[in-house]
Protein backbone atom coordinates (compact mmCIF):
# COMPACT_ATOMS: atom_id res chain seq x y z
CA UNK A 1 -42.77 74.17 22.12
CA UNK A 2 -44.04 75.61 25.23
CA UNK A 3 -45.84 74.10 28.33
CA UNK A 4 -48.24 75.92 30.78
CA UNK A 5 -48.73 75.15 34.46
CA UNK A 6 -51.06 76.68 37.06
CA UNK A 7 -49.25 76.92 40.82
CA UNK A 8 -50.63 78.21 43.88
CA UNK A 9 -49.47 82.17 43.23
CA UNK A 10 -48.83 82.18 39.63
CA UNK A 11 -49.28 80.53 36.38
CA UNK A 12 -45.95 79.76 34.81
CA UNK A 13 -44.74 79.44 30.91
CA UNK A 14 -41.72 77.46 29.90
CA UNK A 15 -40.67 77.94 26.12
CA UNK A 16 -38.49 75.74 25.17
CA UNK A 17 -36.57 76.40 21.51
CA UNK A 18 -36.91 74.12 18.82
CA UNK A 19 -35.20 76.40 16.10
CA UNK A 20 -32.70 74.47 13.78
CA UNK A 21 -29.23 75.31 15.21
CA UNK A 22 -27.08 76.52 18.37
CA UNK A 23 -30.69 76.11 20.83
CA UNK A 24 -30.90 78.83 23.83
CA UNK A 25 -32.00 77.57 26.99
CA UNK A 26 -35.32 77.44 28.02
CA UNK A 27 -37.08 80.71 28.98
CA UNK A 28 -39.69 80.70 32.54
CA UNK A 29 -42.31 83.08 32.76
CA UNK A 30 -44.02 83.60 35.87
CA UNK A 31 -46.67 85.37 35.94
CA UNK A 32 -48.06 86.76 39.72
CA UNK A 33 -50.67 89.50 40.58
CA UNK A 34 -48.25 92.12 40.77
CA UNK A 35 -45.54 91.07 38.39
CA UNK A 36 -43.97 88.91 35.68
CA UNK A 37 -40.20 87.34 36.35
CA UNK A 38 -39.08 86.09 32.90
CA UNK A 39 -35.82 83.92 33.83
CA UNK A 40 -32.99 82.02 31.87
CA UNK A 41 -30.54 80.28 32.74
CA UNK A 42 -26.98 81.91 31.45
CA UNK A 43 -24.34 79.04 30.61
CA UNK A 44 -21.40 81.13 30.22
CA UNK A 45 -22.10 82.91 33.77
CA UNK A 46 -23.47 79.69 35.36
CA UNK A 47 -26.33 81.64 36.50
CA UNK A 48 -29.76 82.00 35.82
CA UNK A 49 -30.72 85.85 34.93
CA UNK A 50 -34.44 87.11 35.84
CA UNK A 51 -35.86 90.30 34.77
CA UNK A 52 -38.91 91.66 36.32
CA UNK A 53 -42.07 93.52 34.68
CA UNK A 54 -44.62 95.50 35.83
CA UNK A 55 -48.54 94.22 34.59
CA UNK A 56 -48.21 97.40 32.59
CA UNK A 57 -44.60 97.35 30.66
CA UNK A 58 -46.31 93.40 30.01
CA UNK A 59 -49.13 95.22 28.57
CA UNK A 60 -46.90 97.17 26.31
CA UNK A 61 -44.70 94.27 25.32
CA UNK A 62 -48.14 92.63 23.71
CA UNK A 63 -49.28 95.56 22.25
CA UNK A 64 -45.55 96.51 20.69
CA UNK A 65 -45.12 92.95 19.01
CA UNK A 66 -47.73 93.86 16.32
CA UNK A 67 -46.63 97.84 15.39
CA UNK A 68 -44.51 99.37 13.29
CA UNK A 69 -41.96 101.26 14.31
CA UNK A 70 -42.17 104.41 16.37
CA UNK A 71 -42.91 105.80 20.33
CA UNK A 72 -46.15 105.03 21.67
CA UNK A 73 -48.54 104.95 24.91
CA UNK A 74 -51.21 103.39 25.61
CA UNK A 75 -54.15 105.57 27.26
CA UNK A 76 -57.07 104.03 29.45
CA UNK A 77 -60.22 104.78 28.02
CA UNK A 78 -63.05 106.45 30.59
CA UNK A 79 -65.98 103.69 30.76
């Protein structure tokens, strides 16, 4: 399950694991102009870890999810 909410500076995805079994926490994207924090919360630290991406590594996330294995990069096309 997942839930979508606009703020002020950023539109912000919670997924929140349904899987049968030991559940991990909920994750919390946050997606800004000029970055995307993805944070969870860590119980055995007590802490909540964030990890920061770039618009473009986000770019290669998507198009990495659907290809096979191997080293890739993307090229802008001239228009």
């Amino acid at each position: 399950m997942f839930s979508i909410e606009h703020e002020f500076d950023s539109t912000v995805i919670t997924l929140v694991d349904e899987a049968p079994g030991p559940l991990q926490e909920d994750v919390i994207i946050n997606s800004f102009a000029e970055c995307v924090t993805i944070e969870q919360f860590d119980p055995r630290t007590d802490k909540t870890m964030t990890v920061t991406l770039s618009p473009e590594q986000v770019r290669d996330l998507a198009a990495a999810l659907d290809l096979p294995e191997g080293v890739y990069q993307i090229r802008e096309t001239p228009t």
